[in-house]
Protein backbone atom coordinates (compact mmCIF):
# COMPACT_ATOMS: atom_id res chain seq x y z
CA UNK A 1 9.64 9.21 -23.39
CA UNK A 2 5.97 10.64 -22.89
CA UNK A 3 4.83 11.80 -19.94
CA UNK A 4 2.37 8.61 -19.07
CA UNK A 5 5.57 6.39 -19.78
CA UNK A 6 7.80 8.63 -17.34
CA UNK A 7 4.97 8.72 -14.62
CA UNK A 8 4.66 4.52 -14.68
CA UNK A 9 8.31 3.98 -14.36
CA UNK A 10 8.32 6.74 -11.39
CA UNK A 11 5.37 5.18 -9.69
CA UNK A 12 7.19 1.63 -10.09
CA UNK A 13 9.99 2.18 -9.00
CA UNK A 14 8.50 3.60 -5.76
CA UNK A 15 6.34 0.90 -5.63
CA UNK A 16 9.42 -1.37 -6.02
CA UNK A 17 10.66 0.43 -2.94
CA UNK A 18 8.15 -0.11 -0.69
CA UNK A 19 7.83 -3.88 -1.14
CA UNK A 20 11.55 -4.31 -0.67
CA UNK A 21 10.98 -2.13 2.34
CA UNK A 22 8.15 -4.54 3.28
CA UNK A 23 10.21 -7.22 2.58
CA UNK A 24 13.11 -6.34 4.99
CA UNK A 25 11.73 -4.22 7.55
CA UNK A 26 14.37 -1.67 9.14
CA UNK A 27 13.80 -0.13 12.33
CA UNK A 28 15.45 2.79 11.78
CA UNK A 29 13.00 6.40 11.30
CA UNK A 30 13.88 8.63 8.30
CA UNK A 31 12.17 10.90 6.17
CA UNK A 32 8.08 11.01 5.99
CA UNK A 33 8.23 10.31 2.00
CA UNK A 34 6.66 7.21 -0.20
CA UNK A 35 10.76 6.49 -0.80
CA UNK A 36 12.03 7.08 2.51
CA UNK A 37 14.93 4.13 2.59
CA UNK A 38 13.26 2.31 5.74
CA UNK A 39 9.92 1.45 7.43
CA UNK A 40 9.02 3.19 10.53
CA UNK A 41 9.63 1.63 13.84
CA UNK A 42 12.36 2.09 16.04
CA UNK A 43 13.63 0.84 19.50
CA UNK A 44 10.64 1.67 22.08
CA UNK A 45 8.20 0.46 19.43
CA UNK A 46 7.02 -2.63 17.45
CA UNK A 47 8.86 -3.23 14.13
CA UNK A 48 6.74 -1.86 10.57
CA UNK A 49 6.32 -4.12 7.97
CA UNK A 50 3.85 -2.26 5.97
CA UNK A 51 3.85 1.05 4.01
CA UNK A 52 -0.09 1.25 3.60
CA UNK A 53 -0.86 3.93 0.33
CA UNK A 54 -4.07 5.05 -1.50
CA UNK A 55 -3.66 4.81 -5.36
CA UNK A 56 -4.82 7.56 -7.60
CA UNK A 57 -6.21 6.24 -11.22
CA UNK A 58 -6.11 8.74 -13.85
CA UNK A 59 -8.76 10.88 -14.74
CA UNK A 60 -10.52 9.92 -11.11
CA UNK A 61 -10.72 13.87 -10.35
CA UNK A 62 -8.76 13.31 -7.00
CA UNK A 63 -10.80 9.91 -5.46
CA UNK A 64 -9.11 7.26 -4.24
CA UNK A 65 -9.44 4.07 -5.89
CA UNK A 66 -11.79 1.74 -3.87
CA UNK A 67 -11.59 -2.13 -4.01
CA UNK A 68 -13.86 -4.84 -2.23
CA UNK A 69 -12.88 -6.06 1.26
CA UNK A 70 -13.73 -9.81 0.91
CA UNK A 71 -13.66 -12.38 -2.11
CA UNK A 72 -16.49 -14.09 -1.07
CA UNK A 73 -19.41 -12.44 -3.22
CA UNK A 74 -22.17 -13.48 -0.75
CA UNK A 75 -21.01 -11.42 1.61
CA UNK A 76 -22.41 -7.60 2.68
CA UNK A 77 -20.02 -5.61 -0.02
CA UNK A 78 -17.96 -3.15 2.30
CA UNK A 79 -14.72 -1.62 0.37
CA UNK A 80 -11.31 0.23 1.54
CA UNK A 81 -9.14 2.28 -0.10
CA UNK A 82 -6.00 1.38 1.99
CA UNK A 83 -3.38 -1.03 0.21
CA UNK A 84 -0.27 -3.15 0.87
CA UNK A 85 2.18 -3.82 -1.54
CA UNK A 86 2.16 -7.36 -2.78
CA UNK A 87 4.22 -7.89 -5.86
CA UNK A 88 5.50 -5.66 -8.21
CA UNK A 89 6.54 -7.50 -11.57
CA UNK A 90 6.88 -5.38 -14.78
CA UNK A 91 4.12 -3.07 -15.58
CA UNK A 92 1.98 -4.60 -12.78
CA UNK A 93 1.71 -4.40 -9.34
CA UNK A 94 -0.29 -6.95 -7.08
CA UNK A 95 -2.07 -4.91 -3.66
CA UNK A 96 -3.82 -6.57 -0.63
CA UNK A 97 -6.58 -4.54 0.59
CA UNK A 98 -6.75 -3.67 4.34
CA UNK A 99 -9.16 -2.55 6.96
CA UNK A 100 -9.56 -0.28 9.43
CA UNK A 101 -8.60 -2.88 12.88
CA UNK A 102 -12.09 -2.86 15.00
CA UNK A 103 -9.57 -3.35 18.24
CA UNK A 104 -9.59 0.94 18.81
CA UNK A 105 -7.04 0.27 21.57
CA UNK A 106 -4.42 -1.42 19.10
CA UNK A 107 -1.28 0.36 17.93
CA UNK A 108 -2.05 -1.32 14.64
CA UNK A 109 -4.62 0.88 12.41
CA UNK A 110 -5.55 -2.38 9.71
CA UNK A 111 -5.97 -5.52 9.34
CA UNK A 112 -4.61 -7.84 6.33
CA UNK A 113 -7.63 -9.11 4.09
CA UNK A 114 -7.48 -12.48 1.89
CA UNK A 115 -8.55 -9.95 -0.90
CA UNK A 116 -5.84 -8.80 -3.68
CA UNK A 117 -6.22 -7.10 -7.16
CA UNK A 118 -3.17 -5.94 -9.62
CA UNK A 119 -3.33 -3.17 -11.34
CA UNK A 120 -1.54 -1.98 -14.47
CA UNK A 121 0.68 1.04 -13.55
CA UNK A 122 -0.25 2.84 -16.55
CA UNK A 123 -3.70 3.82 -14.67
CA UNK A 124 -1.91 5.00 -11.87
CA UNK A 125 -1.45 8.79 -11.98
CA UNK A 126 -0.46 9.19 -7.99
CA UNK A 127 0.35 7.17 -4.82
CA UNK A 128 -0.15 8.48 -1.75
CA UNK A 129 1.72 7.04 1.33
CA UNK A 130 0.47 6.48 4.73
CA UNK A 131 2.11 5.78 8.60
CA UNK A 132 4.42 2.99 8.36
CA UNK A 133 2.69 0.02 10.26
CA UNK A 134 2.88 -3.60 11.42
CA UNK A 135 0.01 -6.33 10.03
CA UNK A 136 0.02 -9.13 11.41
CA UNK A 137 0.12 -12.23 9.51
CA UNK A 138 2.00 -10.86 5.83
């Protein structure tokens, strides 16, 4: 197996993690790794049921990968680098983009967006995984 082919299967699988984590959010704390076997969250504090990450694309000399915040094209183009975890399905993986949340007093750092993209894991060279965190509305 090359090395791209060995890099895409690591990156999906962990990407394959974190929606089943998404998917079944655990309250228990663990580990502060992208494969840590639950979402944050715990008794005193409001259950996770998003691993936000910034994806790496090859050959991007260490930039995250930017997407637009909005579908609608008439709109004032603003763009995040923050994703969720969709769907995973072969070499694929489906992200929602989020937002920073305007509300500076909530426990909740982004918002949800109605805009998704999928990428093809073979671009992917790194992940990098942020605070475990609830989103309303997912």
């Amino acid at each position: 197996m090359n090395n791209n082919q060995s890099n895409r299967n690591s990156i999906a699988e962990i990407l394959n993690v974190i929606l089943i984590l998404q998917q079944n959010a655990c309250p228990d704390n663990c580990l502060d790794s992208c494969d840590r076997p639950v979402l944050g969250g715990g008794t005193n504090c409001l259950i996770c049921n998003t691993r936000p990450i910034e994806l790496y694309m090859c050959g991007s000399n260490g930039v995250p990968f930017q997407m637009p915040t909005t579908k609608d094209p008439s709109e004032e183009t603003t763009t995040s680098t923050v994703f969720r975890v969709e769907k995973v399905d072969n070499n694929c993986c489906t992200f929602r983009v989020l937002i920073p949340n305007p509300d500076t007093t909530s426990l909740n750092p982004y918002l949800g967006t109605n805009s998704y993209f999928t990428v093809d894991l073979g671009c992917l060279c790194a992940i990098r995984c942020l605070s475990d965190t609830y989103i309303e509305c997912v």
